[in-house]
Protein backbone atom coordinates (compact mmCIF):
# COMPACT_ATOMS: atom_id res chain seq x y z
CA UNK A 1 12.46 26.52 -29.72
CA UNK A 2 14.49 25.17 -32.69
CA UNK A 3 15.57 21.48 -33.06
CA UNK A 4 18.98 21.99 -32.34
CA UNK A 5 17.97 24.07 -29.15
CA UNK A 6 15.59 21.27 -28.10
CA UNK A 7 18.13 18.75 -28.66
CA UNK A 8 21.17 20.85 -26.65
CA UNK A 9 19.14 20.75 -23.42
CA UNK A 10 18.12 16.89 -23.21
CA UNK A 11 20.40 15.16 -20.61
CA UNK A 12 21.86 11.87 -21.84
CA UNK A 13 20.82 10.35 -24.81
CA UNK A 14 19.04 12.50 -27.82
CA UNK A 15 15.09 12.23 -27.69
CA UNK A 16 13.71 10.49 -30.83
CA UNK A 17 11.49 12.19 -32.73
CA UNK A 18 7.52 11.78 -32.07
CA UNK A 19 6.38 9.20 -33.94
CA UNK A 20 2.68 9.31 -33.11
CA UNK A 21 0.18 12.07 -32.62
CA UNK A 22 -0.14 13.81 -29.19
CA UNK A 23 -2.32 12.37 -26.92
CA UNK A 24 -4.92 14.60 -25.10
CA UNK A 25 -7.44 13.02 -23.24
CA UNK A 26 -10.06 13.99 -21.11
CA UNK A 27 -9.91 15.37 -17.45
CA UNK A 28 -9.42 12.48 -15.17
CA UNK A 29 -10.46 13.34 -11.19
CA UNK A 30 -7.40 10.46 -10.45
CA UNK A 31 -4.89 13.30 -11.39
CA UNK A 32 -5.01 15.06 -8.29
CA UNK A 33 -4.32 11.85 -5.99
CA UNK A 34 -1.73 11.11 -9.05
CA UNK A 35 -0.23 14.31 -7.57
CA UNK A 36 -0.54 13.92 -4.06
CA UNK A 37 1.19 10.68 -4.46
CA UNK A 38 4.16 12.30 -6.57
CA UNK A 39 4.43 15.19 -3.60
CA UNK A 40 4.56 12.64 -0.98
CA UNK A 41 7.27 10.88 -2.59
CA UNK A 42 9.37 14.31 -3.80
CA UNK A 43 9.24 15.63 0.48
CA UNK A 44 10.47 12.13 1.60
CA UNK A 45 13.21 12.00 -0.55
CA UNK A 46 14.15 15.84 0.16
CA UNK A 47 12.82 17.01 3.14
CA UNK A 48 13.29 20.39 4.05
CA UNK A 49 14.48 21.08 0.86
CA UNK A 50 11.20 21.44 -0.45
CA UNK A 51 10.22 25.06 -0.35
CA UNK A 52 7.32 24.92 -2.71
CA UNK A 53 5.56 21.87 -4.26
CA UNK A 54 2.66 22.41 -6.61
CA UNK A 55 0.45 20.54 -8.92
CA UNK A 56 0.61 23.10 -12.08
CA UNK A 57 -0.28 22.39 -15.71
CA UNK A 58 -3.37 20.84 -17.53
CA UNK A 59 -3.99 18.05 -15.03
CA UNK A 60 -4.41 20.64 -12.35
CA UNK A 61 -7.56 22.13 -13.65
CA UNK A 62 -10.15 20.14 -13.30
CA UNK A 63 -12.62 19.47 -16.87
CA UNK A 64 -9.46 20.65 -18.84
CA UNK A 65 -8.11 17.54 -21.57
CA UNK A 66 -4.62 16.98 -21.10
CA UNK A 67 -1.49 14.84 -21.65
CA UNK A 68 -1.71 12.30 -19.46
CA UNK A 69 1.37 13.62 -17.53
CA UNK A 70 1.25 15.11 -14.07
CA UNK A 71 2.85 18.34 -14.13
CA UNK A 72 4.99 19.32 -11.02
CA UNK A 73 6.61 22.53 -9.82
CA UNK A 74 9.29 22.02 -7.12
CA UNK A 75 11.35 25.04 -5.86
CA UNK A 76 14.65 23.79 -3.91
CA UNK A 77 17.69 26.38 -2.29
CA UNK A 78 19.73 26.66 -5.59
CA UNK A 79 18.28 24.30 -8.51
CA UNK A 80 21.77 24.78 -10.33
CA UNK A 81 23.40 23.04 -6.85
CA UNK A 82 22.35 19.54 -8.47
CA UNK A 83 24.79 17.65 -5.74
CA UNK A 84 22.30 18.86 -2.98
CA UNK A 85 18.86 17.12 -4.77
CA UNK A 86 19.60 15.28 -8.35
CA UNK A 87 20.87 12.33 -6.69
CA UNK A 88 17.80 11.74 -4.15
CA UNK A 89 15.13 12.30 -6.78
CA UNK A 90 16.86 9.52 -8.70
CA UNK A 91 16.72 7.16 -6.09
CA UNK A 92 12.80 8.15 -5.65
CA UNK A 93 13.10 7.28 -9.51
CA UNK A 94 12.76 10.26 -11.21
CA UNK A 95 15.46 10.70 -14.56
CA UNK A 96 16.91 14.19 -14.97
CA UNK A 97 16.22 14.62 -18.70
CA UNK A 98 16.67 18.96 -19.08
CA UNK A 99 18.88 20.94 -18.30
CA UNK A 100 18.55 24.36 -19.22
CA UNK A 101 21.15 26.82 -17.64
CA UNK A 102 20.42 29.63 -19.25
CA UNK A 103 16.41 30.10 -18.86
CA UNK A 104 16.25 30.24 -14.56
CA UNK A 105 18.09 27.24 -14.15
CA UNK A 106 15.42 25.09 -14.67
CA UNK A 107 15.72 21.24 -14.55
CA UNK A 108 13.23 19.18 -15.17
CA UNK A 109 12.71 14.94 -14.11
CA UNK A 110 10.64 12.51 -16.16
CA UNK A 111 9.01 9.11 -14.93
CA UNK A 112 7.20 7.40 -17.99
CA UNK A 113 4.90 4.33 -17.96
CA UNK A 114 6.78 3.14 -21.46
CA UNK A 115 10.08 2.73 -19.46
CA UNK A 116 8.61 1.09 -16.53
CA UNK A 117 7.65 4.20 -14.11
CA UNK A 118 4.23 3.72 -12.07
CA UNK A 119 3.53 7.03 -13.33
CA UNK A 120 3.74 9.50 -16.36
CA UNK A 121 5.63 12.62 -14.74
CA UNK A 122 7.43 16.20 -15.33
CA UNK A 123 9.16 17.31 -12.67
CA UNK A 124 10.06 20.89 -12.65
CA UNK A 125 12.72 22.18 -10.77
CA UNK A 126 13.37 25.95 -9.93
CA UNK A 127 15.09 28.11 -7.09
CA UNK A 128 12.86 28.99 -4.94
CA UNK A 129 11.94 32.51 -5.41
CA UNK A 130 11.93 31.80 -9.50
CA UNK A 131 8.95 33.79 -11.20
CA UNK A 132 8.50 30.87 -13.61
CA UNK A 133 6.69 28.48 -10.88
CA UNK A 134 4.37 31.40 -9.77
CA UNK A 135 2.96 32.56 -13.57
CA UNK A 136 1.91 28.76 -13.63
CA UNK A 137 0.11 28.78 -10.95
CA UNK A 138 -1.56 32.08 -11.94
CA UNK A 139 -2.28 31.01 -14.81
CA UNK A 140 -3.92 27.63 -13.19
CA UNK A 141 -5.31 29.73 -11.00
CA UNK A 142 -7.11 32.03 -14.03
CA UNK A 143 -8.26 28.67 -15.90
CA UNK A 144 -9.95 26.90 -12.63
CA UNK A 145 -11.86 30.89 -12.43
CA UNK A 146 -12.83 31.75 -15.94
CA UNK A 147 -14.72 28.99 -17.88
CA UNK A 148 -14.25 30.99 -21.03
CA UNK A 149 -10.66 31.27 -21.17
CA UNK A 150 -10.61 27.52 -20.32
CA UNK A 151 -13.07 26.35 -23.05
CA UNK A 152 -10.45 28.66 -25.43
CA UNK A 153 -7.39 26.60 -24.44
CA UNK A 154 -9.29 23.53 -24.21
CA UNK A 155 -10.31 24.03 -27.75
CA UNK A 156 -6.76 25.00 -28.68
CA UNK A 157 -4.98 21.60 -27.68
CA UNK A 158 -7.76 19.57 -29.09
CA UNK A 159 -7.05 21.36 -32.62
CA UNK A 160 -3.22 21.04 -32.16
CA UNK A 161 -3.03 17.44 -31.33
CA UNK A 162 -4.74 16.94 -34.15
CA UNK A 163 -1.74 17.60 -36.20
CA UNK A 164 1.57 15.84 -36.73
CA UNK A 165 4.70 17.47 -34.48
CA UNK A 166 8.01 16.57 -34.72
CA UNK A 167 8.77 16.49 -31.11
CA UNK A 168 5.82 17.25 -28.44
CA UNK A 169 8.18 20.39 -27.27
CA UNK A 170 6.43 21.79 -31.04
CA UNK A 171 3.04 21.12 -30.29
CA UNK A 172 3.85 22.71 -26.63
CA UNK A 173 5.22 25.68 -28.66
CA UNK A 174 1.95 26.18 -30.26
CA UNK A 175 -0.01 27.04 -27.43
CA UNK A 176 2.39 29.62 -26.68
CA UNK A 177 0.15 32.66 -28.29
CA UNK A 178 -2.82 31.25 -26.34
CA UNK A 179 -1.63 31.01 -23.40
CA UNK A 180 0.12 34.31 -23.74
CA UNK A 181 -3.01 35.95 -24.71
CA UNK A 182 -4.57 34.46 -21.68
CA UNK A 183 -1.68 35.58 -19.33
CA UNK A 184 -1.44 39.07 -19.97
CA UNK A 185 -4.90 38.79 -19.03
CA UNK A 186 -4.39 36.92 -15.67
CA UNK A 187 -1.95 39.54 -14.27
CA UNK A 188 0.93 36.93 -14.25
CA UNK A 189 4.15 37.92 -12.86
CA UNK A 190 7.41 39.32 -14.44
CA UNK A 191 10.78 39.47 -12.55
CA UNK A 192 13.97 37.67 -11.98
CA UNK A 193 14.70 33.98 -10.40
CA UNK A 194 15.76 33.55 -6.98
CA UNK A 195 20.11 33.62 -6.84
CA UNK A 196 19.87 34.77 -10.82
């Protein structure tokens, strides 16, 4: 993803750039009940609009390092419909900071402990239906089953955080061969998104 690509998706004011390295830190056994939390509080502010609500990313698999961000995949009716679910995950204070129209209607909420959130948070939203949710939780899935495919991508984001990134959405596009690699391996999904 280029700068300018990065930048055209952020909702409201323009990230700054990443002044600091990127934290990884080791797996913390809090991160699940981080989670559970974060889905208790995601179904009470949209009930039955929750069709799928998953704990996905680095701080799902237990002994992998990570960001110290719980990663969250939420499938709703129609994500592009933001009338029927932006406004209540704002009140449960989550901030809508991507929008990306054009790659499955994703949208994706923040809470960060620097701006006074009890919680460091991405919030993925997709239809429901969306292949994107499922290939991370096959991929998840692979990790939690084959120790040497984790020890590879554990490796990987030690290395990378070792190096200065622009923005973090860089040092996230780094991984991307890995965790191809690792995919095609896992059998993940291919297919369209829900309504698109």
């Amino acid at each position: 993803m280029t700068d300018s690509d990065f930048l055209s998706v952020h909702v409201g004011a323009p990230p700054k750039p990443y002044a600091t390295k990127v934290v990884v830190v080791e797996y913390d056994p809090q991160w699940p009940s981080s989670f559970a939390a974060e889905a208790e509080r995601i179904r009470t502010a949209l009930g039955p609009d929750v069709r799928r609500l998953e704990h996905v990313g680095s701080t799902s698999v237990p002994g992998l390092p990570a960001k110290p961000i719980i990663d969250i995949a939420l499938e709703v009716p129609d994500s592009s419909a933001e009338d029927a679910y932006v406004p209540a995950l704002e009140a449960a204070g989550y901030h809508l900071q991507i929008r990306e129209p054009e790659w499955h209607q994703h949208r994706c909420f923040y809470k960060r402990l620097d701006r006074g959130d009890d919680r460091n948070v991405n919030l993925h939203v997709h239809t429901v239906g969306c292949v994107e949710p499922t290939k991370n939780l096959v991929f998840r899935d692979w990790l939690r089953d084959h120790p040497d495919d984790l020890a590879r991508y554990r490796d990987t984001k030690r290395e990378l955080a070792t190096k200065d990134w622009k923005f973090v959405q860089h040092y996230a596009d780094a991984k991307t061969p890995v965790i191809s690699d690792i995919m095609s391996r896992a059998g993940v999904p291919d297919g369209p998104c829900g309504l698109y």
